[in-house]
N, C-alpha and C. Protein backbone atom coordinates (compact mmCIF):
# COMPACT_ATOMS: atom_id res chain seq x y z
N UNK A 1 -56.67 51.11 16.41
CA UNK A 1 -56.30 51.80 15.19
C UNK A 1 -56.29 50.81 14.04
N UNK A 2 -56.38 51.55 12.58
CA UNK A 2 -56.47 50.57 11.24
C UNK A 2 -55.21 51.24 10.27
N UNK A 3 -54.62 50.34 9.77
CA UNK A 3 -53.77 50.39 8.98
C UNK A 3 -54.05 50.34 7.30
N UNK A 4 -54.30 50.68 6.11
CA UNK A 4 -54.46 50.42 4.99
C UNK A 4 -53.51 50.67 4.15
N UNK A 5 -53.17 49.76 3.36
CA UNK A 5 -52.12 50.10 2.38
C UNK A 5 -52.57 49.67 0.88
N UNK A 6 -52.56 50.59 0.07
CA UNK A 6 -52.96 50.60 -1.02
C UNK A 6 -52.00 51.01 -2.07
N UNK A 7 -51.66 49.92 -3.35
CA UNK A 7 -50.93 49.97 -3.93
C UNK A 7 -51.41 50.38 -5.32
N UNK A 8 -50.88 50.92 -6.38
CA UNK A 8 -51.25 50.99 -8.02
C UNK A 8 -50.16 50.07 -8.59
N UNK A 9 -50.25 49.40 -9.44
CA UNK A 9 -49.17 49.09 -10.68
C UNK A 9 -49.43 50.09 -11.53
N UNK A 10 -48.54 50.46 -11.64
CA UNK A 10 -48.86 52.05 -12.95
C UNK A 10 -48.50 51.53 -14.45
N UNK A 11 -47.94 50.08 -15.01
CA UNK A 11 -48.02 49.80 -15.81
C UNK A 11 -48.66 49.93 -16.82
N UNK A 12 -50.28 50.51 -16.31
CA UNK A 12 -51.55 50.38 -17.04
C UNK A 12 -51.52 52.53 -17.22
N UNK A 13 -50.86 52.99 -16.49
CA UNK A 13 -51.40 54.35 -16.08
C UNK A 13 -50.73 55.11 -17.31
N UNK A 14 -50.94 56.27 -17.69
CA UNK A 14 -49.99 57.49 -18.15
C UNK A 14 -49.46 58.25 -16.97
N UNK A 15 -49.96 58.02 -15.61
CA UNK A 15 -48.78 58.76 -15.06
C UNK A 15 -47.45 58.24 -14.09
N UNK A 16 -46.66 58.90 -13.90
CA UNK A 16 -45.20 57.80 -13.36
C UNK A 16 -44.97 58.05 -11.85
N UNK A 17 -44.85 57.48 -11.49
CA UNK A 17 -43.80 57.87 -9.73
C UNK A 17 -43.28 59.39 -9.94
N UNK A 18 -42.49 59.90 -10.77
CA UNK A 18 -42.65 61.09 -10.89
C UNK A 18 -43.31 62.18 -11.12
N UNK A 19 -44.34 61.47 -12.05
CA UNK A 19 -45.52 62.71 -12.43
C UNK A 19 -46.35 62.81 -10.69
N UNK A 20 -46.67 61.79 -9.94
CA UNK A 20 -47.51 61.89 -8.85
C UNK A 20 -46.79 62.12 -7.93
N UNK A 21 -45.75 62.25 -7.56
CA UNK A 21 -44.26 62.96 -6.87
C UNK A 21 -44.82 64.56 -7.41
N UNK A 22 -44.64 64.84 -8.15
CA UNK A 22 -44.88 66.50 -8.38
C UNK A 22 -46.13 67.07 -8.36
N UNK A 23 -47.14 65.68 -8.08
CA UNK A 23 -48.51 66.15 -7.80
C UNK A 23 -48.80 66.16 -6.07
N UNK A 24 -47.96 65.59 -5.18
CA UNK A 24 -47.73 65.95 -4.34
C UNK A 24 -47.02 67.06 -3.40
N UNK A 25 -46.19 67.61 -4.35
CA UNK A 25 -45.31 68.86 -3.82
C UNK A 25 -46.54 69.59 -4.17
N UNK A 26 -46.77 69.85 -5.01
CA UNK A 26 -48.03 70.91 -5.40
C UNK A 26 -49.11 71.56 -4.85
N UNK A 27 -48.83 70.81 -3.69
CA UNK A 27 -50.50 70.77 -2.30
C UNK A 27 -51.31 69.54 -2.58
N UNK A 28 -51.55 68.47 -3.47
CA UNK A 28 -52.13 67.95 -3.08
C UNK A 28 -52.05 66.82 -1.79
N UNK A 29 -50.73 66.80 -1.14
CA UNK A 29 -50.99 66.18 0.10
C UNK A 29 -51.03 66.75 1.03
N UNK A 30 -51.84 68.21 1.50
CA UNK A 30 -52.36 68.95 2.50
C UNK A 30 -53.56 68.53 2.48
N UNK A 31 -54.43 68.41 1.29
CA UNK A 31 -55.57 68.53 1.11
C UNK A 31 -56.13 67.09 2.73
N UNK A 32 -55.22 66.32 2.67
CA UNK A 32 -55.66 65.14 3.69
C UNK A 32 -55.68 65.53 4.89
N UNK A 33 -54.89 66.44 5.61
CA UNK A 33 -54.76 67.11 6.60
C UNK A 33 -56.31 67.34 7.42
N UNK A 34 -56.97 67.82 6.53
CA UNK A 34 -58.50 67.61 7.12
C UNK A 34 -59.30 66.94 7.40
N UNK A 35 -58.83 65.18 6.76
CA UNK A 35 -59.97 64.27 7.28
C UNK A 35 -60.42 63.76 8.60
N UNK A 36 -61.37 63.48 9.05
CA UNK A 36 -61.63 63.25 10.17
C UNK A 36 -61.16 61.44 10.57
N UNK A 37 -60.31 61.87 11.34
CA UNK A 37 -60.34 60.18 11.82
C UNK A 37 -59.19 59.61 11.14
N UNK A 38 -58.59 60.22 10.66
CA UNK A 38 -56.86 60.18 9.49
C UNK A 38 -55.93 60.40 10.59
N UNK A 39 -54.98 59.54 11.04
CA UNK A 39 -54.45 59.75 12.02
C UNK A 39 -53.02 60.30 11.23
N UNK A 40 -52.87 59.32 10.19
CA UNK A 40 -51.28 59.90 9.10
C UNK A 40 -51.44 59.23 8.04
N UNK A 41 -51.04 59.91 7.02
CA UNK A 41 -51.07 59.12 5.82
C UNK A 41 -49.53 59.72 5.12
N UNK A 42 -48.78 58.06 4.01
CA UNK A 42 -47.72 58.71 3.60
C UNK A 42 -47.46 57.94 2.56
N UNK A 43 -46.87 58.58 1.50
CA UNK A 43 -46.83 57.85 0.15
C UNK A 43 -46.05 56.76 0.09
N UNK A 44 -45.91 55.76 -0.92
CA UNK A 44 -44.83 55.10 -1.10
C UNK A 44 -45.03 55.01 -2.81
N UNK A 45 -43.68 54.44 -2.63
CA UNK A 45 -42.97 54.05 -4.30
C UNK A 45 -42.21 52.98 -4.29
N UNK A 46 -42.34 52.22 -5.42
CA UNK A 46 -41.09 51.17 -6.09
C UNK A 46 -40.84 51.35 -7.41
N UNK A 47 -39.83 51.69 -7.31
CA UNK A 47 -39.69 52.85 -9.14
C UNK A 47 -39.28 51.17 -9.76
N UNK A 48 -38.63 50.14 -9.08
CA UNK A 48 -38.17 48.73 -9.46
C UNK A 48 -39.28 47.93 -10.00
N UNK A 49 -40.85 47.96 -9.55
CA UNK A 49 -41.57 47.41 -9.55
C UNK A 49 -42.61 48.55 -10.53
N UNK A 50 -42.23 49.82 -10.70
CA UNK A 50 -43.16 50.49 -11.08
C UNK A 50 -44.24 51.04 -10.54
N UNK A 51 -44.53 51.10 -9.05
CA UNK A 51 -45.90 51.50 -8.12
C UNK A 51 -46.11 52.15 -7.16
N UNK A 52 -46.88 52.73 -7.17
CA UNK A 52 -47.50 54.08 -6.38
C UNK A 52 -48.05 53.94 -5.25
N UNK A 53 -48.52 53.74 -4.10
CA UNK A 53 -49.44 54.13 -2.82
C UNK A 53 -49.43 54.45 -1.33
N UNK A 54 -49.49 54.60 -1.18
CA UNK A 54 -50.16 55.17 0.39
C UNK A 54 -50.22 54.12 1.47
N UNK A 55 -49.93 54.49 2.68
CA UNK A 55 -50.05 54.36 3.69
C UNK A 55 -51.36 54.59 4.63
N UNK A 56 -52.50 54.54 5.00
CA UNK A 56 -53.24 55.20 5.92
C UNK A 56 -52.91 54.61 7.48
N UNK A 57 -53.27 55.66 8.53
CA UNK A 57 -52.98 55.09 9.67
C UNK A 57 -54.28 55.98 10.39
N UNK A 58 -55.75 55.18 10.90
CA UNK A 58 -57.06 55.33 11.14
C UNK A 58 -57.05 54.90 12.56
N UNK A 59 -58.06 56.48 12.83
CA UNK A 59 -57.80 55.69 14.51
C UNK A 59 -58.67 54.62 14.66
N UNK A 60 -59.51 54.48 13.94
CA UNK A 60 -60.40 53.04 14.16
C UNK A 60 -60.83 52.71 12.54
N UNK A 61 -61.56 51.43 12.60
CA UNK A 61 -61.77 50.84 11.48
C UNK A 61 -63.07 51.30 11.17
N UNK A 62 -63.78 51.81 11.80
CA UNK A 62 -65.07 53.12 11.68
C UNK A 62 -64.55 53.78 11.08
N UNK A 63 -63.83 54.22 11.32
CA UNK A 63 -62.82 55.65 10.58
C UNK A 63 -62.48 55.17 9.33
N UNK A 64 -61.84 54.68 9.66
CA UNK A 64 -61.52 54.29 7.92
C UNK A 64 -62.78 54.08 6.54
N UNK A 65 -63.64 53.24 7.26
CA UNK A 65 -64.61 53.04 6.52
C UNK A 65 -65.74 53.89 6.14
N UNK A 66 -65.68 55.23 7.10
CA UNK A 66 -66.43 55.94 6.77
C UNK A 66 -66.07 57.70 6.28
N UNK A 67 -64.56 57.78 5.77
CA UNK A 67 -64.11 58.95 5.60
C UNK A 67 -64.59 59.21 4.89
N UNK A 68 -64.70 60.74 4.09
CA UNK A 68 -64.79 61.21 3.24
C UNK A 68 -63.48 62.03 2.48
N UNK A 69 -62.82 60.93 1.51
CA UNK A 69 -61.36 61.57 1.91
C UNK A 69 -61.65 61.99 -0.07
N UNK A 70 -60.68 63.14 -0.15
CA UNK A 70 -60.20 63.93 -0.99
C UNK A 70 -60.20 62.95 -2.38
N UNK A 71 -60.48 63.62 -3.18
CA UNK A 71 -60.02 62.83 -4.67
C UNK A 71 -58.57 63.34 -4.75
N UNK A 72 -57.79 61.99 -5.37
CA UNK A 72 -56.87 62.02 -5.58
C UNK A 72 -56.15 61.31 -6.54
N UNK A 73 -55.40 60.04 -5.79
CA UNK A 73 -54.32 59.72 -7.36
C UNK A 73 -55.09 58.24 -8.01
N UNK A 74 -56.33 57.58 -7.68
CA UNK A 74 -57.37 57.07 -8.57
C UNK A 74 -57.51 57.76 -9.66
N UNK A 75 -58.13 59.18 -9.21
CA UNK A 75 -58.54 59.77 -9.65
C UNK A 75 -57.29 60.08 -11.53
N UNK A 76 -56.38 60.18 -11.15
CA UNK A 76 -54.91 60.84 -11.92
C UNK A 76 -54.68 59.57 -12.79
N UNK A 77 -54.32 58.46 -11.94
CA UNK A 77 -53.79 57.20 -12.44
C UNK A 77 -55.22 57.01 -13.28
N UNK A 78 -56.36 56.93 -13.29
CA UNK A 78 -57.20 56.55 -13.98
C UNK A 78 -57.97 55.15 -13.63
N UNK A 79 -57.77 54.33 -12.16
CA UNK A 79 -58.13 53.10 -11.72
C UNK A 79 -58.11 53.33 -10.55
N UNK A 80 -58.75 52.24 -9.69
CA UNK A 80 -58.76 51.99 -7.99
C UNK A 80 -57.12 51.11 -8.06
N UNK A 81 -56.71 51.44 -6.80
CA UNK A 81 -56.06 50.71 -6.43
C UNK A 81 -55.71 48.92 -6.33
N UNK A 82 -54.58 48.87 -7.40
CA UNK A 82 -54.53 47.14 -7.79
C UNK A 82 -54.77 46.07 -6.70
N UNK A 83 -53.78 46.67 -5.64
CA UNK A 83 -53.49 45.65 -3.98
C UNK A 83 -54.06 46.57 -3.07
N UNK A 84 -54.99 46.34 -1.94
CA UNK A 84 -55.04 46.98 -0.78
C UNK A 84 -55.21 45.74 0.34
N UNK A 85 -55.27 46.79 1.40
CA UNK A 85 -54.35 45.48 2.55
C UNK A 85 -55.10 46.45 3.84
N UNK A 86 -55.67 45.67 5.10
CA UNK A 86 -55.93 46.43 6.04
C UNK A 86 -55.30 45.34 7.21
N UNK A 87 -55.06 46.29 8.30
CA UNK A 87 -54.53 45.70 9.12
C UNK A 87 -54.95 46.41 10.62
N UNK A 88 -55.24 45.55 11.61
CA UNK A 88 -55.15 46.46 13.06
C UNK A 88 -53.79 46.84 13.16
N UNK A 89 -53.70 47.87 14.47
CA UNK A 89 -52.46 47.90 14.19
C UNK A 89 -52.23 47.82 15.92
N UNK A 90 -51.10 47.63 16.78
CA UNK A 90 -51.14 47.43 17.98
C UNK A 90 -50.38 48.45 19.21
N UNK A 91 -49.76 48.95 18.41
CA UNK A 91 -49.10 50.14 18.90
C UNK A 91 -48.38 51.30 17.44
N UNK A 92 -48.04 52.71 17.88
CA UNK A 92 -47.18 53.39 17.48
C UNK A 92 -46.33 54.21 18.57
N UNK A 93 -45.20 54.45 17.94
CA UNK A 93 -44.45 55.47 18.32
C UNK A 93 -43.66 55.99 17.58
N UNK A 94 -43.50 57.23 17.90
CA UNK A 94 -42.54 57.94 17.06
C UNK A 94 -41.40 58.39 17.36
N UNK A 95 -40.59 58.39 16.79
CA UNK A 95 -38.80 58.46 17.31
C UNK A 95 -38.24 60.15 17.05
N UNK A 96 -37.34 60.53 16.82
CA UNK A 96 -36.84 61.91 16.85
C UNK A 96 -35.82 62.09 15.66
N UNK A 97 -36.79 63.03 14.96
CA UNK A 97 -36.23 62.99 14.15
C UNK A 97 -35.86 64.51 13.43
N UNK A 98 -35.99 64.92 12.51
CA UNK A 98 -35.53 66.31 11.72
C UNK A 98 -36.45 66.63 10.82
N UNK A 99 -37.72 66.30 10.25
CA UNK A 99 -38.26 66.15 9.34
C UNK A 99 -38.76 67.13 9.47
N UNK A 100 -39.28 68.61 8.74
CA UNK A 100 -39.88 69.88 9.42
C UNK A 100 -41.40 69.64 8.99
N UNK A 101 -42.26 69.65 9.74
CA UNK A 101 -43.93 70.16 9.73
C UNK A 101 -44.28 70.95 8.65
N UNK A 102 -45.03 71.21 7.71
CA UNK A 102 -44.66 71.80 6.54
C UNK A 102 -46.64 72.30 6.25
N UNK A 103 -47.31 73.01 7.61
CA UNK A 103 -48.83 73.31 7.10
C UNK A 103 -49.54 71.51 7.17
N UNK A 104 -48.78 70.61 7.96
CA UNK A 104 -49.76 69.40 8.18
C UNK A 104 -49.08 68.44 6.98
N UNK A 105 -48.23 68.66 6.66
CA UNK A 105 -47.57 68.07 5.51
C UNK A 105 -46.18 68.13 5.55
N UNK A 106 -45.47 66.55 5.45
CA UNK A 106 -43.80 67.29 5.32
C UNK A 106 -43.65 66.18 3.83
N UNK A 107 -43.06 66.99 3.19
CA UNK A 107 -43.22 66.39 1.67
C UNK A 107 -41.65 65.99 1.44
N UNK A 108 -41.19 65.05 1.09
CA UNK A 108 -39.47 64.85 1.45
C UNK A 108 -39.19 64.43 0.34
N UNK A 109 -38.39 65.37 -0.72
CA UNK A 109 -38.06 64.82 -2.27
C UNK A 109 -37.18 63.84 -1.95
């Protein structure tokens, strides 16, 4: 599996941790639900630092490199992503938790 993490500084952007927070309740993070080879993807924020991005978790580094994934918050923010970062990854698991399934999406204000 491949790990990518991709960051924005939104310093440069018109839109905020909040404006792309409400562009996510909205459906646009279902739209990922369909890619092939997307094992999970999940936002992050540092409202301290000012920045926006994502998580990907690929079952292979094929995968990653060859998605065809959704326009999205490039697209909004107006730039590629400032920092990105790939990583193998060596295991997962997942623990038990409460979070409800929400159509392939659990969106957690």
């Amino acid at each position: 599996m491949r790990a990518v993490v991709v960051w924005w500084d939104l310093r440069y952007s018109e839109q905020t941790i909040d404006s792309l927070g409400e562009y996510l309740n909205d459906g646009a993070a279902r739209r990922f639900s369909g890619v092939h080879g997307l094992v999970l993807k999940f936002w992050i924020s540092d409202r301290g630092a000012d920045r926006w991005g994502a998580v990907l978790l690929w079952e292979s580094a094929d995968a990653a490199a060859e998605a065809a994934m959704p326009s999205g918050a490039a697209e909004l923010i107006g730039y590629s992503p400032t920092e990105r970062y790939e990583f193998d990854v060596e295991a997962v698991v997942e623990g038990i938790h409460g979070l409800a399934e929400q159509g392939g999406a659990a969106v957690v204000p």
